[in-house]
C-alpha atoms as a PDB file:
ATOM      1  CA  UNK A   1      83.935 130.067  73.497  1.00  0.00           C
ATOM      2  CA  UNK A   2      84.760 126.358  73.063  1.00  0.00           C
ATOM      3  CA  UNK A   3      85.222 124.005  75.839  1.00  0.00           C
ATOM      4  CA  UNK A   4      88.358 123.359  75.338  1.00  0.00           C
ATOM      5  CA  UNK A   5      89.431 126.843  75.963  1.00  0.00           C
ATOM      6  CA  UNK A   6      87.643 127.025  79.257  1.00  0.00           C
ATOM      7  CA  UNK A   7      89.012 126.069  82.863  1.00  0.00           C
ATOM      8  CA  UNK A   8      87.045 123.305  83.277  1.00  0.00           C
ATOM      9  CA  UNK A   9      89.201 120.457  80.620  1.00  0.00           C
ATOM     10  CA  UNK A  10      93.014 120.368  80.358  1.00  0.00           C
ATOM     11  CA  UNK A  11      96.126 117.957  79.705  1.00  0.00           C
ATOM     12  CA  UNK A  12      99.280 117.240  80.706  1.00  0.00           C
ATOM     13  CA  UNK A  13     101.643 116.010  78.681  1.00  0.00           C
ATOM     14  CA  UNK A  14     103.831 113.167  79.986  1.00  0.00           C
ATOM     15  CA  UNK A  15     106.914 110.833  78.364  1.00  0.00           C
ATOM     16  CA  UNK A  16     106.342 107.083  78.721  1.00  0.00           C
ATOM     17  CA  UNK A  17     110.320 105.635  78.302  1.00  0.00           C
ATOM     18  CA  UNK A  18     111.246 102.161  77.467  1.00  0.00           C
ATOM     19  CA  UNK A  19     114.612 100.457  75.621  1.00  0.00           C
ATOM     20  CA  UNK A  20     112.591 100.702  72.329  1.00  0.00           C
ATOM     21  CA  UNK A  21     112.481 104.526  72.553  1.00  0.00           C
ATOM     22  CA  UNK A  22     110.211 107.546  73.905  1.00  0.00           C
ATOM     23  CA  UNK A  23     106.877 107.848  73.565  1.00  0.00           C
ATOM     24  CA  UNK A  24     104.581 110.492  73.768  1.00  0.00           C
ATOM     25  CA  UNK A  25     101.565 109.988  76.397  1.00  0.00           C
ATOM     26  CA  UNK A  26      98.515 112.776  77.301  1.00  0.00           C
ATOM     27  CA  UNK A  27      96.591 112.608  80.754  1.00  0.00           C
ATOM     28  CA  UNK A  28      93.228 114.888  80.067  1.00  0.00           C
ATOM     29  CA  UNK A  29      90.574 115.798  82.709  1.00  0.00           C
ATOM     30  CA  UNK A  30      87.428 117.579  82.395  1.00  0.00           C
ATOM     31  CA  UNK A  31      85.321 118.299  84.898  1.00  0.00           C
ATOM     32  CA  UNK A  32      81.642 119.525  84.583  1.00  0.00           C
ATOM     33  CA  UNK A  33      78.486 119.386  86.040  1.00  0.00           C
ATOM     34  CA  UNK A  34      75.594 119.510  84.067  1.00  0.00           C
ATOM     35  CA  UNK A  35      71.984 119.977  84.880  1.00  0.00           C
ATOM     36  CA  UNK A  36      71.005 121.567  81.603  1.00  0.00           C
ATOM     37  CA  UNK A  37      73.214 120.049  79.410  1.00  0.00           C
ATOM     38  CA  UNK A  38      70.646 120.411  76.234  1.00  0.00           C
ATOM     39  CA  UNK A  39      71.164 125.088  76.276  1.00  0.00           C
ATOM     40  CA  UNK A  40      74.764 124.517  76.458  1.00  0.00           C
ATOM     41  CA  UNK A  41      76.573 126.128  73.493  1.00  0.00           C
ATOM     42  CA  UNK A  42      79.646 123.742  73.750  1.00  0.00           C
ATOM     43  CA  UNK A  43      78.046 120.908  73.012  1.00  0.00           C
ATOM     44  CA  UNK A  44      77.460 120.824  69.058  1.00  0.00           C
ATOM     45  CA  UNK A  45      81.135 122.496  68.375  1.00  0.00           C
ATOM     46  CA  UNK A  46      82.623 120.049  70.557  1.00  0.00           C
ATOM     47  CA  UNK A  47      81.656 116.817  68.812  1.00  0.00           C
ATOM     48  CA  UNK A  48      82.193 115.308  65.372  1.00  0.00           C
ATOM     49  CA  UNK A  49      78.767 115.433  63.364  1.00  0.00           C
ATOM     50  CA  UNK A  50      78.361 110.952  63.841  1.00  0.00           C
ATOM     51  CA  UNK A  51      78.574 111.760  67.666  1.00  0.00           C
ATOM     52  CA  UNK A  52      76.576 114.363  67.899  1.00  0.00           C
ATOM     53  CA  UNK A  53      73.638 112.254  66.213  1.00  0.00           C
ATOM     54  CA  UNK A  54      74.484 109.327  68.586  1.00  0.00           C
ATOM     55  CA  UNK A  55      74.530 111.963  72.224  1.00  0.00           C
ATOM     56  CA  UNK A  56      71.191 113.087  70.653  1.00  0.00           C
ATOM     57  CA  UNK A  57      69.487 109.575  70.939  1.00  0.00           C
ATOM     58  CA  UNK A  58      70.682 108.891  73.922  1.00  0.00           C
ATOM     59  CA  UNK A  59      67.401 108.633  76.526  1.00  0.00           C
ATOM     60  CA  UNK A  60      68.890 109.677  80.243  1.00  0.00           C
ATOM     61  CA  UNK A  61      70.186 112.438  81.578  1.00  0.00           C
ATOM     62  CA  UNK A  62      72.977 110.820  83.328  1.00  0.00           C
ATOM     63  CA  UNK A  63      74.088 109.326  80.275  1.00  0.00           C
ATOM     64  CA  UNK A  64      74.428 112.182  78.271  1.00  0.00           C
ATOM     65  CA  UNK A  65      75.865 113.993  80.737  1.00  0.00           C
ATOM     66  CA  UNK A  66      78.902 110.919  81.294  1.00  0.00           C
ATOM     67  CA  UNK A  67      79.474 110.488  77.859  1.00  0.00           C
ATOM     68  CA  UNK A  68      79.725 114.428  76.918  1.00  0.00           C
ATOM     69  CA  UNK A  69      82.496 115.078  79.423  1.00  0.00           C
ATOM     70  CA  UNK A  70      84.098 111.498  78.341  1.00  0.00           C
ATOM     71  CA  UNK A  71      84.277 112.717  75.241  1.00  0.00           C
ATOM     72  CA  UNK A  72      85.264 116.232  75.647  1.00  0.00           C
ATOM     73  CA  UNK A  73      88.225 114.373  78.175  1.00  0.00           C
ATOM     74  CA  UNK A  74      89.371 111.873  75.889  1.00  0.00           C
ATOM     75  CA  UNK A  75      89.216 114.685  72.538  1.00  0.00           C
ATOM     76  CA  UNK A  76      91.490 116.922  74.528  1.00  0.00           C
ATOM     77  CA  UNK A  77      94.136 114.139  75.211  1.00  0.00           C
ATOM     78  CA  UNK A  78      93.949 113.583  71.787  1.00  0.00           C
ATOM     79  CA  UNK A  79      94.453 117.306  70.347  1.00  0.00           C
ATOM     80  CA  UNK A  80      96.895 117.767  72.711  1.00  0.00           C
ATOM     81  CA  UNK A  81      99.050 114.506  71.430  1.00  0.00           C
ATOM     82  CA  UNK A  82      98.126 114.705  67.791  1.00  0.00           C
ATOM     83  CA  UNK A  83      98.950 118.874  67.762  1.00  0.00           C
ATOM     84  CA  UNK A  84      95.443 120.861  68.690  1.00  0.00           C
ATOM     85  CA  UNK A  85      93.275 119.281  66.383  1.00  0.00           C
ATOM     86  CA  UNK A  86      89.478 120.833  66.830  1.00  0.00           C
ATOM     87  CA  UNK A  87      87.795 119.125  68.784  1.00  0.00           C
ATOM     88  CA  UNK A  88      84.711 118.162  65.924  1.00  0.00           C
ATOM     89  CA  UNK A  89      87.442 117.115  64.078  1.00  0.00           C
ATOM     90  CA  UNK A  90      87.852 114.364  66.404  1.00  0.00           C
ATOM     91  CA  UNK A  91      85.691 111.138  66.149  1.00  0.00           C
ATOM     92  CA  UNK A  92      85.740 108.852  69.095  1.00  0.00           C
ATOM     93  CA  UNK A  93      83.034 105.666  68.593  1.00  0.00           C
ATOM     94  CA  UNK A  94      82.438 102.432  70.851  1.00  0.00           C
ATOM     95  CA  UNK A  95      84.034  99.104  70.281  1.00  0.00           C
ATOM     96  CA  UNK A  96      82.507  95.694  70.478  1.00  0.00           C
ATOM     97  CA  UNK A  97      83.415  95.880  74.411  1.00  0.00           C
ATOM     98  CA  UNK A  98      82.013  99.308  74.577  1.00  0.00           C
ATOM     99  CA  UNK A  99      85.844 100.661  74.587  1.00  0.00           C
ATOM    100  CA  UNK A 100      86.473 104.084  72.856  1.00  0.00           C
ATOM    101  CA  UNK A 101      88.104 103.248  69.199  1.00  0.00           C
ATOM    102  CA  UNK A 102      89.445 106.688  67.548  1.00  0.00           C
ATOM    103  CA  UNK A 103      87.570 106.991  64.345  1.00  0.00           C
ATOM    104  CA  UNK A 104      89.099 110.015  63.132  1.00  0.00           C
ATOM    105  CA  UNK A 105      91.994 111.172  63.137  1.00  0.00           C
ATOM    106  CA  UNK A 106      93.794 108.069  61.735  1.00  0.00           C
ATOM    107  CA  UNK A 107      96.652 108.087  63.342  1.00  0.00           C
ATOM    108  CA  UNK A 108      99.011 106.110  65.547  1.00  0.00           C
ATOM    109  CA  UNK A 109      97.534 107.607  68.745  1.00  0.00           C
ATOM    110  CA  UNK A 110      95.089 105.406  70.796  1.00  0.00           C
ATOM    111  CA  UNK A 111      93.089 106.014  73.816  1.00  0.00           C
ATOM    112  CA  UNK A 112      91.535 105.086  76.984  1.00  0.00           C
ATOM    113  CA  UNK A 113      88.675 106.984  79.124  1.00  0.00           C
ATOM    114  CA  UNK A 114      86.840 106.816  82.503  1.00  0.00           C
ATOM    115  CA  UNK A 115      84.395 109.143  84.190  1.00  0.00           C
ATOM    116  CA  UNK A 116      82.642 108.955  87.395  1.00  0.00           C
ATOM    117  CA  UNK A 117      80.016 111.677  88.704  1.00  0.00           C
ATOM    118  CA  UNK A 118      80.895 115.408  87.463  1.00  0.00           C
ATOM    119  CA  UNK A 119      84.596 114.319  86.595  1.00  0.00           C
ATOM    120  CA  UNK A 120      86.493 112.532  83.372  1.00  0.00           C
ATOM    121  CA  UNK A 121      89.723 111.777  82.763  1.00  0.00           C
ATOM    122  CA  UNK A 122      91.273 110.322  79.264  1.00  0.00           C
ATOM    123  CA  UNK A 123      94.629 108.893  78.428  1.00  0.00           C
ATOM    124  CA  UNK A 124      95.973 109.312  74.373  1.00  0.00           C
ATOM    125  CA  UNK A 125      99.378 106.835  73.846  1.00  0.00           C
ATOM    126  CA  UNK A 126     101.013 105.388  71.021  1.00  0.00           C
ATOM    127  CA  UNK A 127      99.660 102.473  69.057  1.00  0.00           C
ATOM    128  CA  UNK A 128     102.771 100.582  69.913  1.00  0.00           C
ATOM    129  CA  UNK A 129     102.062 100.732  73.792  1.00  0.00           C
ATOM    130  CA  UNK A 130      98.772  99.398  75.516  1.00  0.00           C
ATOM    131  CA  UNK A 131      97.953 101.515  78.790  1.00  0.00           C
ATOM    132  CA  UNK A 132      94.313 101.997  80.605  1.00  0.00           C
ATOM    133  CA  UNK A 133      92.990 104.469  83.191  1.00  0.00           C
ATOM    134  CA  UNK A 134      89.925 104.227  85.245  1.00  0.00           C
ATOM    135  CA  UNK A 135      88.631 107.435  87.880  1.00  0.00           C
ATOM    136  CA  UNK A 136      86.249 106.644  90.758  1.00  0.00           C
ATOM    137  CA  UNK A 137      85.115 108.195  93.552  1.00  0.00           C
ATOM    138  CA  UNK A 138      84.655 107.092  96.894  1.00  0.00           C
ATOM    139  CA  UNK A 139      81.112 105.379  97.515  1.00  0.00           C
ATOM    140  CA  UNK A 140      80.680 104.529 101.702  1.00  0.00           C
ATOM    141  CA  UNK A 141      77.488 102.599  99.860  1.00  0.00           C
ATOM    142  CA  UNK A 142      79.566 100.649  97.650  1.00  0.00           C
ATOM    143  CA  UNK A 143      81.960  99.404 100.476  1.00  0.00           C
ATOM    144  CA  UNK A 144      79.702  96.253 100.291  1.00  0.00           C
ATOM    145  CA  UNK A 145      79.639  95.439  96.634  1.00  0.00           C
ATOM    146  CA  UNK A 146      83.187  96.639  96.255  1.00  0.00           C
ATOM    147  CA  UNK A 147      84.514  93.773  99.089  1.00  0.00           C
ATOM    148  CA  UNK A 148      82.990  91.122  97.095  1.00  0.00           C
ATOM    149  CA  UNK A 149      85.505  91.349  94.247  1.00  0.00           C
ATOM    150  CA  UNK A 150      88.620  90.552  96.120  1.00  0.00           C
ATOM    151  CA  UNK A 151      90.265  87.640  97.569  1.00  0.00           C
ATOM    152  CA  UNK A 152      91.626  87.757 101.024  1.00  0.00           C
ATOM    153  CA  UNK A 153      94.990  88.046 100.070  1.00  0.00           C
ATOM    154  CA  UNK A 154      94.023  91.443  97.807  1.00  0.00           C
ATOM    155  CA  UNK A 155      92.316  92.358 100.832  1.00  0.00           C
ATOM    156  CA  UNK A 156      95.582  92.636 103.279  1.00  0.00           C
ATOM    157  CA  UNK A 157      97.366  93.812 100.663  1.00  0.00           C
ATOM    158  CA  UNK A 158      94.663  96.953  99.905  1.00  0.00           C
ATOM    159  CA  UNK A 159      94.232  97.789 103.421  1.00  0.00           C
ATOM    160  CA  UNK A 160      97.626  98.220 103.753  1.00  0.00           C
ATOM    161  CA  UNK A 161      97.857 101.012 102.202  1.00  0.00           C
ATOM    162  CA  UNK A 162      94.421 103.006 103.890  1.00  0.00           C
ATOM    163  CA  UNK A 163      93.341 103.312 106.870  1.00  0.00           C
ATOM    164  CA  UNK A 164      89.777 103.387 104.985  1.00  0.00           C
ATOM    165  CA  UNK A 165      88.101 100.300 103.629  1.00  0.00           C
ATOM    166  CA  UNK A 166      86.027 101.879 101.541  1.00  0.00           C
ATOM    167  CA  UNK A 167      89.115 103.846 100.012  1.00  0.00           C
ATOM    168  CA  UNK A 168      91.217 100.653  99.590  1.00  0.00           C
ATOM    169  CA  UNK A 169      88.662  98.941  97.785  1.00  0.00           C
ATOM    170  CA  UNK A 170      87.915 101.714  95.682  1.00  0.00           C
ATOM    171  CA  UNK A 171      91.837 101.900  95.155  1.00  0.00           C
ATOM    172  CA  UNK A 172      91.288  98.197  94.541  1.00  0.00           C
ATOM    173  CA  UNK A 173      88.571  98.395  91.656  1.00  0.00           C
ATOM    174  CA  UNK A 174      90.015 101.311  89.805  1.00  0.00           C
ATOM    175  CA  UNK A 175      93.320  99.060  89.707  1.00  0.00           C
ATOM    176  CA  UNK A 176      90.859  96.302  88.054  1.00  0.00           C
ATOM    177  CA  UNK A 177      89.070  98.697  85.824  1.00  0.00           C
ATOM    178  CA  UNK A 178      92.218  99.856  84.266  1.00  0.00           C
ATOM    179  CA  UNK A 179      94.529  96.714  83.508  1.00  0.00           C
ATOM    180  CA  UNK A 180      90.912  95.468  82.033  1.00  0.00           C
ATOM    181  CA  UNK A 181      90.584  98.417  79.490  1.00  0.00           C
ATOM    182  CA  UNK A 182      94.362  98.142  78.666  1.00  0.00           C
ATOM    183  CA  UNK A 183      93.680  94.492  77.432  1.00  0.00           C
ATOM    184  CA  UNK A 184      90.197  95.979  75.950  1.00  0.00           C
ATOM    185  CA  UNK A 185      88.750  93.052  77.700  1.00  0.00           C
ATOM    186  CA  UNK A 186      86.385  94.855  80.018  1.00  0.00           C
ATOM    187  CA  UNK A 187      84.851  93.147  82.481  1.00  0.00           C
ATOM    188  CA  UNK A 188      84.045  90.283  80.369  1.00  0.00           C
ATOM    189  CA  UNK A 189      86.744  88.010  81.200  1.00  0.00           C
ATOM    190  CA  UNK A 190      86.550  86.187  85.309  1.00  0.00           C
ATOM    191  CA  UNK A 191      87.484  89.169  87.533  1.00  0.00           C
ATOM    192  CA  UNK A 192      90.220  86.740  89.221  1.00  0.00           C
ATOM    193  CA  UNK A 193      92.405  87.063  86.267  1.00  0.00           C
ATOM    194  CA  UNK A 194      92.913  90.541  87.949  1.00  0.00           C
ATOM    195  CA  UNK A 195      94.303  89.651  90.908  1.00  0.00           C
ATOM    196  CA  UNK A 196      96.497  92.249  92.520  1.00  0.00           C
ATOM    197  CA  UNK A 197      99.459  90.822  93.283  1.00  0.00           C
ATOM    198  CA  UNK A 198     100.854  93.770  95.694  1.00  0.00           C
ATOM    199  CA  UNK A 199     100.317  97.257  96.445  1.00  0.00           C
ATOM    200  CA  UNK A 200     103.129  99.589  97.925  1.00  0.00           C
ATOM    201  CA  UNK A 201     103.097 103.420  98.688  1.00  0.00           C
ATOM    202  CA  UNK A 202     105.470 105.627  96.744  1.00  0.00           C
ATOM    203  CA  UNK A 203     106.185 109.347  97.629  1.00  0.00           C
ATOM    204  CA  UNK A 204     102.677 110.909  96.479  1.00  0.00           C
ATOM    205  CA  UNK A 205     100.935 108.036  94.502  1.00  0.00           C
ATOM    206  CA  UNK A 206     100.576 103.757  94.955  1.00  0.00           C
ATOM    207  CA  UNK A 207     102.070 101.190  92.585  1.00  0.00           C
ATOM    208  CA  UNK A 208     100.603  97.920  92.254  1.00  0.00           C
ATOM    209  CA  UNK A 209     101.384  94.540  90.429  1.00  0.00           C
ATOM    210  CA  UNK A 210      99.330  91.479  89.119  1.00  0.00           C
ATOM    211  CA  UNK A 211      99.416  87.850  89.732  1.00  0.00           C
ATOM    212  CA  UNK A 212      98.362  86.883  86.127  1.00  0.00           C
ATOM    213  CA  UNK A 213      99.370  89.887  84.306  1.00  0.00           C
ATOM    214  CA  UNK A 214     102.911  90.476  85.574  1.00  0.00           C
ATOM    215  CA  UNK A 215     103.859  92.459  82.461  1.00  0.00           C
ATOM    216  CA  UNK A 216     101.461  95.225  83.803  1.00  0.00           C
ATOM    217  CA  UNK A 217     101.880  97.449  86.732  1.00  0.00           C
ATOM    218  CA  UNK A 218      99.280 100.326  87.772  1.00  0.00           C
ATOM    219  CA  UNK A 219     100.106 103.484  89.075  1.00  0.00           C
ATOM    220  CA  UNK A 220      97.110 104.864  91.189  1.00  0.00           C
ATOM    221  CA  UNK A 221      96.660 108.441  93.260  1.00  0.00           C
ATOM    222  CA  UNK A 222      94.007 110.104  95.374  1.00  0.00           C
ATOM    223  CA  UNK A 223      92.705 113.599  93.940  1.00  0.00           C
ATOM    224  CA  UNK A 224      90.078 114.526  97.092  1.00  0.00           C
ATOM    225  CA  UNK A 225      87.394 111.777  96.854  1.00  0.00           C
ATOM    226  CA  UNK A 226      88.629 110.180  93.443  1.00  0.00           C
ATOM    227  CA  UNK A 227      90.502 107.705  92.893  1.00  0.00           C
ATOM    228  CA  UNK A 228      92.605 107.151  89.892  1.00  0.00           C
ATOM    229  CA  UNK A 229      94.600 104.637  88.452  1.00  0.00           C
ATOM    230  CA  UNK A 230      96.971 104.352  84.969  1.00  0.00           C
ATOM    231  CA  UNK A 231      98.206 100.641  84.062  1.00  0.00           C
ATOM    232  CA  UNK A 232     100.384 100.530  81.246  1.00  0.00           C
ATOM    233  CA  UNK A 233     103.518  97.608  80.666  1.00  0.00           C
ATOM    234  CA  UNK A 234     106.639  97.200  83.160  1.00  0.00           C
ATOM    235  CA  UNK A 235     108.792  97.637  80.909  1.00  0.00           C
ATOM    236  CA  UNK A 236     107.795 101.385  80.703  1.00  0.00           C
ATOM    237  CA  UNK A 237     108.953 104.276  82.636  1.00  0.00           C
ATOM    238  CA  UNK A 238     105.919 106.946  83.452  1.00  0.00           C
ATOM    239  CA  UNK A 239     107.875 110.083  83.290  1.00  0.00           C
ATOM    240  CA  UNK A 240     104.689 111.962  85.726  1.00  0.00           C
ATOM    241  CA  UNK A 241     104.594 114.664  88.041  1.00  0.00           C
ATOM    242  CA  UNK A 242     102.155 112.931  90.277  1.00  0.00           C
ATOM    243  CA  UNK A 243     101.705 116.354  92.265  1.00  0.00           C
ATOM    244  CA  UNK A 244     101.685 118.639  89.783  1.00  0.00           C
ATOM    245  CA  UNK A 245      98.024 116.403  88.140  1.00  0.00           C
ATOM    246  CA  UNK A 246      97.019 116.283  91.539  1.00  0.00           C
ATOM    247  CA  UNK A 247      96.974 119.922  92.124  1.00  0.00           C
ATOM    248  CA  UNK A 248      95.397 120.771  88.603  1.00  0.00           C
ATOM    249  CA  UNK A 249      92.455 118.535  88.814  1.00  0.00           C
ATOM    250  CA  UNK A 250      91.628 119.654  92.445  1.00  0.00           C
ATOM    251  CA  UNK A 251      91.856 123.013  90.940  1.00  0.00           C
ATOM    252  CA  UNK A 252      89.373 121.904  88.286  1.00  0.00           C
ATOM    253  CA  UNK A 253      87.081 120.386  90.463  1.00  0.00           C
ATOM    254  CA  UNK A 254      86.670 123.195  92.356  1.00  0.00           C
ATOM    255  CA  UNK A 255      86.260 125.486  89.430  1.00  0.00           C
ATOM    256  CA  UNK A 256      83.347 122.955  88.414  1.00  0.00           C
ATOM    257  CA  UNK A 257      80.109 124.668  88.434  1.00  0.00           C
ATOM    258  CA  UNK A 258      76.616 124.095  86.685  1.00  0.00           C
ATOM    259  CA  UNK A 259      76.566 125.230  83.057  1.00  0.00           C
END
């Protein structure tokens, strides 16, 4: 059995509409934990021969473990949006930022990824459009760190919408994280070009805005103690059933179990 044929990874389709046309967009999660990651049979299948030498080299357990289910994320957005390609057919390598860059296939799809703990999630868009996603999950021992990145203003505006601080400012960084792998900048630019201009609550899911980057807007929900947010331009309409994502990853999560 391949991964990708398991309950632990899917995607969900989604239309991303603008006045220049329609254009096809795939949100992936997979969700694994992975204490023994080196007897599991899905591993060499799953990955294209170049990444399969690099997960080898790779020292820590942690690491391997993030960047497998990155990878098996971000190739099953991909499959899904370029027509079920296998997944070792599917080369994903790092940038100069450290941002995924689709090796092969060469197509006009392009991606972004994000993984915290036992969960990943992956987003595969057009070439034309520029969108980002970032996944976190709720840290109580990060509430500190997490504060320090935020100006007062961002501050009323983020607790605004939770009654948690530790959840806003998780809401907060994943908002950050995303618009910064959109402009494949990373965290290499001054954080304060980030600034959140203004977070509101919509039906199931948060929208927020940006003081320097007002072409942007993020789209951000909770799935149990993750966080997740999707920037991508204004000018695009996110044709997402927010609930129906919701429900599938907590489904996933809960099907998560130790290889």
């Amino acid at each position: 059995m391949k991964i990708e044929e398991t309950e632990y990874i899917f995607a969900e389709p989604v239309v991303a509409q603008s006045s220049e046309g329609i254009y096809s967009v795939v949100i992936a999660f997979c969700s694994l934990e992975l204490p023994s990651i080196e007897t599991s049979e899905w591993i060499r299948p799953s990955l294209h021969p170049q990444e399969y030498d690099y997960w080898l080299h790779l020292q820590f357990m942690k690491r391997r473990h993030s960047y497998l289910i990155g990878r098996f994320a971000a190739k099953q957005a991909v499959s899904t949006w370029s027509g079920k390609l296998a997944f070792d057919q599917i080369c994903i390598d790092n940038g100069i930022f450290q941002q995924p860059v689709l090796l092969y296939p060469s197509t006009q799809v392009d991606i972004s990824l994000s993984h915290s703990h036992q969960l990943a999630t992956a987003i595969a868009f057009h070439k034309h459009l520029l969108m980002g996603i970032d996944i976190e999950r709720v840290d109580v021992k990060k509430e500190k760190t997490l504060m320090q990145y935020f100006s007062e203003s961002e501050k009323k505006s983020l607790l605004q919408i939770c009654e948690s601080r530790c959840r806003s400012m998780t809401v907060g960084w994943t908002i950050k994280e995303s618009i910064s792998k959109a402009i494949k900048t990373g965290f290499t630019v001054p954080m304060e070009l980030f600034e959140i201009k203004s977070v509101a609550a919509e039906a199931s899911y948060f929208k927020a805005e940006f003081v320097h980057f007002s072409v942007y807007q993020s789209l951000i929900f909770f799935i149990e103690d993750f966080v997740c947010s999707i920037t991508y331009p204004r000018n695009i309409t996110l044709l997402i059933d927010v609930d129906l994502l919701k429900n599938r990853v907590t489904q996933l999560l809960h099907h998560s179990h130790s290889i």
